[in-house]
N, C-alpha and C. Protein backbone atom coordinates (compact mmCIF):
# COMPACT_ATOMS: atom_id res chain seq x y z
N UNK A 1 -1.80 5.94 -2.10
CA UNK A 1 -2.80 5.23 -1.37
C UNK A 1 -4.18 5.41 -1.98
N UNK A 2 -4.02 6.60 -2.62
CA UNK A 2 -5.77 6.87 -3.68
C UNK A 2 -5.86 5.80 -4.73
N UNK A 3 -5.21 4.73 -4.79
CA UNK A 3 -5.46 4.17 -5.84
C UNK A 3 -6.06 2.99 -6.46
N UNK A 4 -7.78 3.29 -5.19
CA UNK A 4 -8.13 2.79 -5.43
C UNK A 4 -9.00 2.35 -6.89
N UNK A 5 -9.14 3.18 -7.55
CA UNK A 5 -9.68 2.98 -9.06
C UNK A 5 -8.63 2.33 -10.17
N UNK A 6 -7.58 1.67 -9.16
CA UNK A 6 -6.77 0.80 -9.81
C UNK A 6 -7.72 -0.96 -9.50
N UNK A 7 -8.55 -1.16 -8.59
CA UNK A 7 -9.54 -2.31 -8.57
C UNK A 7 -9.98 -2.52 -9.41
N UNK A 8 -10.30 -1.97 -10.49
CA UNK A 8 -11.21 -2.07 -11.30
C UNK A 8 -11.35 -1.81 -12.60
N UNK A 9 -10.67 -2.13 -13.69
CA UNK A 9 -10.69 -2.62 -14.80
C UNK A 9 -11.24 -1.61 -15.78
N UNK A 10 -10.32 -0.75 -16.77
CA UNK A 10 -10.81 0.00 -17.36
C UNK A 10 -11.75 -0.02 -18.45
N UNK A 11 -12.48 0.78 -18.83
CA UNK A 11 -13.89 0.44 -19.81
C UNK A 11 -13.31 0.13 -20.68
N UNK A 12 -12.10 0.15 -21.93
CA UNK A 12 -11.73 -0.21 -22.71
C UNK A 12 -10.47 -1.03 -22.56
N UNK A 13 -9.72 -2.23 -22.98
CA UNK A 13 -8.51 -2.88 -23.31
C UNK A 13 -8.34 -3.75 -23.99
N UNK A 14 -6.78 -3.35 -24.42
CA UNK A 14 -6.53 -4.30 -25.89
C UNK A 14 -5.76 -5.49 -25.66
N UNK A 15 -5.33 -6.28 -26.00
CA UNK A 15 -3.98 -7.30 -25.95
C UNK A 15 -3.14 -6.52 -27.02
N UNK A 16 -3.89 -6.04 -28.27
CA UNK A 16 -2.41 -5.20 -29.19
C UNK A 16 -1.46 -4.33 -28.71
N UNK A 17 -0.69 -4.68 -29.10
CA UNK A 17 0.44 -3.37 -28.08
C UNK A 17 0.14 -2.28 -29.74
N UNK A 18 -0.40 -2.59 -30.33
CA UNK A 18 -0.11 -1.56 -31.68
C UNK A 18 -1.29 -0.46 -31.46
N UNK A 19 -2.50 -0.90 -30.31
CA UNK A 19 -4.07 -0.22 -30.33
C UNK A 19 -3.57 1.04 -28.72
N UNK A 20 -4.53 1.95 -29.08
CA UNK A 20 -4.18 2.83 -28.07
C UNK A 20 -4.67 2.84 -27.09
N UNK A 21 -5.56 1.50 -26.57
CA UNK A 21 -5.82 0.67 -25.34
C UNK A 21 -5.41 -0.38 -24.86
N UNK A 22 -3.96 -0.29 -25.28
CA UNK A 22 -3.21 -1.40 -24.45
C UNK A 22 -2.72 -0.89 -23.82
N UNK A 23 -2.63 -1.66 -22.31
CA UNK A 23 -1.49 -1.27 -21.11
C UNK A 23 -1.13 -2.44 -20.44
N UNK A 24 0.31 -2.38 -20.50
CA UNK A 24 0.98 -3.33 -20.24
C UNK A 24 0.89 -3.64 -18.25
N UNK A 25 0.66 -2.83 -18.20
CA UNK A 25 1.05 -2.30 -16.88
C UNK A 25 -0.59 -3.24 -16.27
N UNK A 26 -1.58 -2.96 -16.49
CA UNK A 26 -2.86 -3.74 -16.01
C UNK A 26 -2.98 -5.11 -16.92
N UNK A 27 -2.45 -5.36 -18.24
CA UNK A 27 -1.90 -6.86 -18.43
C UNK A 27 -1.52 -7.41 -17.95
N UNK A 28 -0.41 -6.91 -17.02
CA UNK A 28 0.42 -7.44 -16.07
C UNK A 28 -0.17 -8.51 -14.83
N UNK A 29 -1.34 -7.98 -14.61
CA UNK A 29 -1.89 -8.14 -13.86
C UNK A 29 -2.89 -9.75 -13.47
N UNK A 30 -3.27 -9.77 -14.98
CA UNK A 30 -4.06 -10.66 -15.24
C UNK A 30 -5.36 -10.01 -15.75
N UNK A 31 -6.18 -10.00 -16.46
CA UNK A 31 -7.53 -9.62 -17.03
C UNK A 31 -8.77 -10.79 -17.03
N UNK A 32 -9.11 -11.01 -16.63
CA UNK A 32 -10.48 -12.35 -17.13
C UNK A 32 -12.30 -11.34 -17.22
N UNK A 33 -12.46 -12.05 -18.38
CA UNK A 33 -13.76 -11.90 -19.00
C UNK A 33 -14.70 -12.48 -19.16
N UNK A 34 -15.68 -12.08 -18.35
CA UNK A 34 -17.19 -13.06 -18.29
C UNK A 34 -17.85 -12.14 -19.33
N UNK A 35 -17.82 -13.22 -20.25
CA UNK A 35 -19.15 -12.47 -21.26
C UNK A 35 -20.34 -13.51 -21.56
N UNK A 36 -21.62 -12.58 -20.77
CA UNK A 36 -23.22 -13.21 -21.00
C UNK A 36 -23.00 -14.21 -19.93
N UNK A 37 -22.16 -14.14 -18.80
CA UNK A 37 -22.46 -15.24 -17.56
C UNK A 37 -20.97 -16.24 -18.14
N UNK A 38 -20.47 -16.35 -18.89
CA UNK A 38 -19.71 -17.38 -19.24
C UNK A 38 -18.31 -16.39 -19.07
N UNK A 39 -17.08 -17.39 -18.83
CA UNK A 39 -15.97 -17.04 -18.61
C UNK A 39 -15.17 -17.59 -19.91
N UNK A 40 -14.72 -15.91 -20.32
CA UNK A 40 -13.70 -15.97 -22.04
C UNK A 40 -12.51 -16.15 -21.45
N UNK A 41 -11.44 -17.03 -22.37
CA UNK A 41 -10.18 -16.97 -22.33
C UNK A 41 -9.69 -16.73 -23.54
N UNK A 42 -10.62 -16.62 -24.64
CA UNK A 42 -9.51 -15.80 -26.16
C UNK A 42 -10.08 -14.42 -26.54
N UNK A 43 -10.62 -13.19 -25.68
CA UNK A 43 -10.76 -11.89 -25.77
C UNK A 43 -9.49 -11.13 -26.15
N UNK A 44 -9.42 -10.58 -27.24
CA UNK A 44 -8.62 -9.86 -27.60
C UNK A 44 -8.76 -8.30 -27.48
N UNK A 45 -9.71 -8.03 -27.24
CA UNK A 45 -10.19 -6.19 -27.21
C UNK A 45 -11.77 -6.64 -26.39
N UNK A 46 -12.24 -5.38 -25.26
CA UNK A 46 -13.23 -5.31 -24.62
C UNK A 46 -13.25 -3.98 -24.56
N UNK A 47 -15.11 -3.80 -24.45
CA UNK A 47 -15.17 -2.36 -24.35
C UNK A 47 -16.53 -2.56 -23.54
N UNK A 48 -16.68 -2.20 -22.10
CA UNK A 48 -17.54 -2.36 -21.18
C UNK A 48 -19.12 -1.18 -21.66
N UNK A 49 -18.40 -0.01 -21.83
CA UNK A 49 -19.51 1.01 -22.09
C UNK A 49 -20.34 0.67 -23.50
N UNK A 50 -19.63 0.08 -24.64
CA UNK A 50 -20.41 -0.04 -25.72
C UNK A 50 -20.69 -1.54 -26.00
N UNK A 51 -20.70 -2.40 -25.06
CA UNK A 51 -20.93 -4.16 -24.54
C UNK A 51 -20.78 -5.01 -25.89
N UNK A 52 -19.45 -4.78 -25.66
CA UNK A 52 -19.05 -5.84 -27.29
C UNK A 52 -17.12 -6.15 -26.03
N UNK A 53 -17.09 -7.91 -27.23
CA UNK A 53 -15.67 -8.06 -26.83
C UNK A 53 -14.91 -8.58 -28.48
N UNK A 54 -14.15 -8.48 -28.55
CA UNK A 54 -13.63 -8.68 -30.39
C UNK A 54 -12.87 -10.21 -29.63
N UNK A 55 -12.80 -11.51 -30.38
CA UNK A 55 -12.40 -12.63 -30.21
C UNK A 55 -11.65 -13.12 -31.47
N UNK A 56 -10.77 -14.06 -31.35
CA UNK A 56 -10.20 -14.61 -32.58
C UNK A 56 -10.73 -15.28 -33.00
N UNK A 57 -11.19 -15.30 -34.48
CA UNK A 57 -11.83 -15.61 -34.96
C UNK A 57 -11.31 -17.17 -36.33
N UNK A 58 -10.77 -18.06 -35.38
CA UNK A 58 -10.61 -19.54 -35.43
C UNK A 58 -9.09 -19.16 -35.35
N UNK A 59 -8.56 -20.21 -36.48
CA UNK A 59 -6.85 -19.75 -36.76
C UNK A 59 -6.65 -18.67 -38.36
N UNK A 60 -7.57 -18.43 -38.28
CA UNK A 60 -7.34 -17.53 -40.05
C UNK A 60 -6.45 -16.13 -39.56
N UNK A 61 -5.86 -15.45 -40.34
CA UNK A 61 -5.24 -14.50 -40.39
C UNK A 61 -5.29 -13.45 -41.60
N UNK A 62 -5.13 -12.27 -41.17
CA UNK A 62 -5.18 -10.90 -42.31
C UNK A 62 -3.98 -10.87 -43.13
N UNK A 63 -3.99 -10.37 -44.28
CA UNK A 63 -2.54 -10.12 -44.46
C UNK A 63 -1.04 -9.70 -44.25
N UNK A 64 -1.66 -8.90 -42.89
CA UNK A 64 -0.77 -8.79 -42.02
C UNK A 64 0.01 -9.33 -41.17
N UNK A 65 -0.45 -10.66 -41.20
CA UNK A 65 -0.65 -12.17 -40.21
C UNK A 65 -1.33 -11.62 -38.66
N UNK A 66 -1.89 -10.38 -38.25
CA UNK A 66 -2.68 -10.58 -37.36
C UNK A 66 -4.03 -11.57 -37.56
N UNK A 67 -3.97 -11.95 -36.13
CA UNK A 67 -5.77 -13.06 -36.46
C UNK A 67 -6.77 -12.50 -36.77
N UNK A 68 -8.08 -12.87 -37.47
CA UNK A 68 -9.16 -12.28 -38.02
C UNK A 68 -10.11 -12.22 -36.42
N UNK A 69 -10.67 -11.32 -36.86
CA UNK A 69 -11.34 -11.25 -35.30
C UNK A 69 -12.60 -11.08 -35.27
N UNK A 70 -13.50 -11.55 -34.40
CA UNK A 70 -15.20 -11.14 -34.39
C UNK A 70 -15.47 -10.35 -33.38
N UNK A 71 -16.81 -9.45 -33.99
CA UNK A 71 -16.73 -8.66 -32.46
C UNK A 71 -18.28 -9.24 -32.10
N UNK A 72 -18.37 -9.08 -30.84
CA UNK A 72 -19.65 -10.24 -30.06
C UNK A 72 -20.22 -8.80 -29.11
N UNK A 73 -21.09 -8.55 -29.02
CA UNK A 73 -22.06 -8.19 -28.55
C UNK A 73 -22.53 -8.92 -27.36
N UNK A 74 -22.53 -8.33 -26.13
CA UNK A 74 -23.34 -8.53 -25.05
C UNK A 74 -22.99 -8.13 -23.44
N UNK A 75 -22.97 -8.51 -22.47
CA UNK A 75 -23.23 -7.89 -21.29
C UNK A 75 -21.62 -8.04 -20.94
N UNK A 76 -20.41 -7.33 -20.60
CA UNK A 76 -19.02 -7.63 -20.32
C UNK A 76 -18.97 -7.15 -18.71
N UNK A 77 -17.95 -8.17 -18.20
CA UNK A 77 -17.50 -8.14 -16.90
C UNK A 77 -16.07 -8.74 -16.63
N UNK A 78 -15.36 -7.48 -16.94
CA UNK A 78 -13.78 -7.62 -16.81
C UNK A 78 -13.32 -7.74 -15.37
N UNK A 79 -12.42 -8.40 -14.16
CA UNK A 79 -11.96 -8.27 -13.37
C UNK A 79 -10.56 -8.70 -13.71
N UNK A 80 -9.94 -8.00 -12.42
CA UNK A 80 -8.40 -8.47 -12.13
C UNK A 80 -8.35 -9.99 -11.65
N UNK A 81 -7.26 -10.80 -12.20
CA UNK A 81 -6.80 -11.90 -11.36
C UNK A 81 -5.90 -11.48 -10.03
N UNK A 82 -5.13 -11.11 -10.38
CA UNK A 82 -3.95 -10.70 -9.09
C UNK A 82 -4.28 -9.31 -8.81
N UNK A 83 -3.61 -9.08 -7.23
CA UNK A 83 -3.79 -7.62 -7.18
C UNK A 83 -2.49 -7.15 -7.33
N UNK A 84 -2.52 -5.37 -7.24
CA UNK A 84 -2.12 -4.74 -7.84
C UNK A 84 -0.16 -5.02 -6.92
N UNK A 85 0.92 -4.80 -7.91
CA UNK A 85 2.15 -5.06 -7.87
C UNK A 85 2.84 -3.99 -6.54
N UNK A 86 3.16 -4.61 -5.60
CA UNK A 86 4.37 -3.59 -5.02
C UNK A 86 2.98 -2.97 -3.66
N UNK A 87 1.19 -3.39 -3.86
CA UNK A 87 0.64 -2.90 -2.98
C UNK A 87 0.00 -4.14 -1.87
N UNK A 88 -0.31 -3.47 -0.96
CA UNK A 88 -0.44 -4.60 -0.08
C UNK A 88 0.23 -5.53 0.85
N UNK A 89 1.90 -5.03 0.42
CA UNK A 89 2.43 -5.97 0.55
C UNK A 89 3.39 -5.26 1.98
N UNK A 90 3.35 -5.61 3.19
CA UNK A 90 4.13 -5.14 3.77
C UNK A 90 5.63 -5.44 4.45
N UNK A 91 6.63 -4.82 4.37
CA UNK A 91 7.65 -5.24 4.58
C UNK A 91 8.46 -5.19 6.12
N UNK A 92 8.58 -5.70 7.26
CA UNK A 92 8.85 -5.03 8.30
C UNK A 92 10.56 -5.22 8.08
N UNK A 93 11.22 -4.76 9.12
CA UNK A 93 12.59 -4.85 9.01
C UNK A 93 13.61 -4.46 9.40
């Protein structure tokens, strides 16, 4: 029931499952990103404390075939779309 600091969107997350700020588990969820007042839909990495979000950067790719990415600078505001799985939800019976 403490869980509430599950509301709220951790200072760092990735979409890479390869980076050691991905969690599948708050992906799950839904993520949306207002960056500078405007609402992102191609954020690939956010980091709230150091106010940058990394974006794909057109269709180009590394040699790795991951996408080339930019990182953008400015004011980030991550929230949840859905709430959290399995809470809230009550069952009578």
């Amino acid at each position: 029931m403490a869980e509430n600091a599950q509301d709220t969107p951790p200072d760092r997350l990735s979409l890479d499952p390869r980076s050691e700020h991905y969690d599948e588990a708050l992906l799950s969820r839904g993520v949306g990103i207002k960056f500078n007042g405007q609402e992102k839909t191609n954020v690939i990495e956010y980091c709230i404390s150091e106010g940058w979000i990394r974006v794909a950067a057109g269709r180009s790719r590394d040699r790795y075939g991951q996408p080339m990415t930019i990182k953008l600078k400015g004011q980030v505001e991550p929230y949840f779309e859905n709430p959290p799985q399995g809470e809230g939800v009550a069952s009578d019976g």
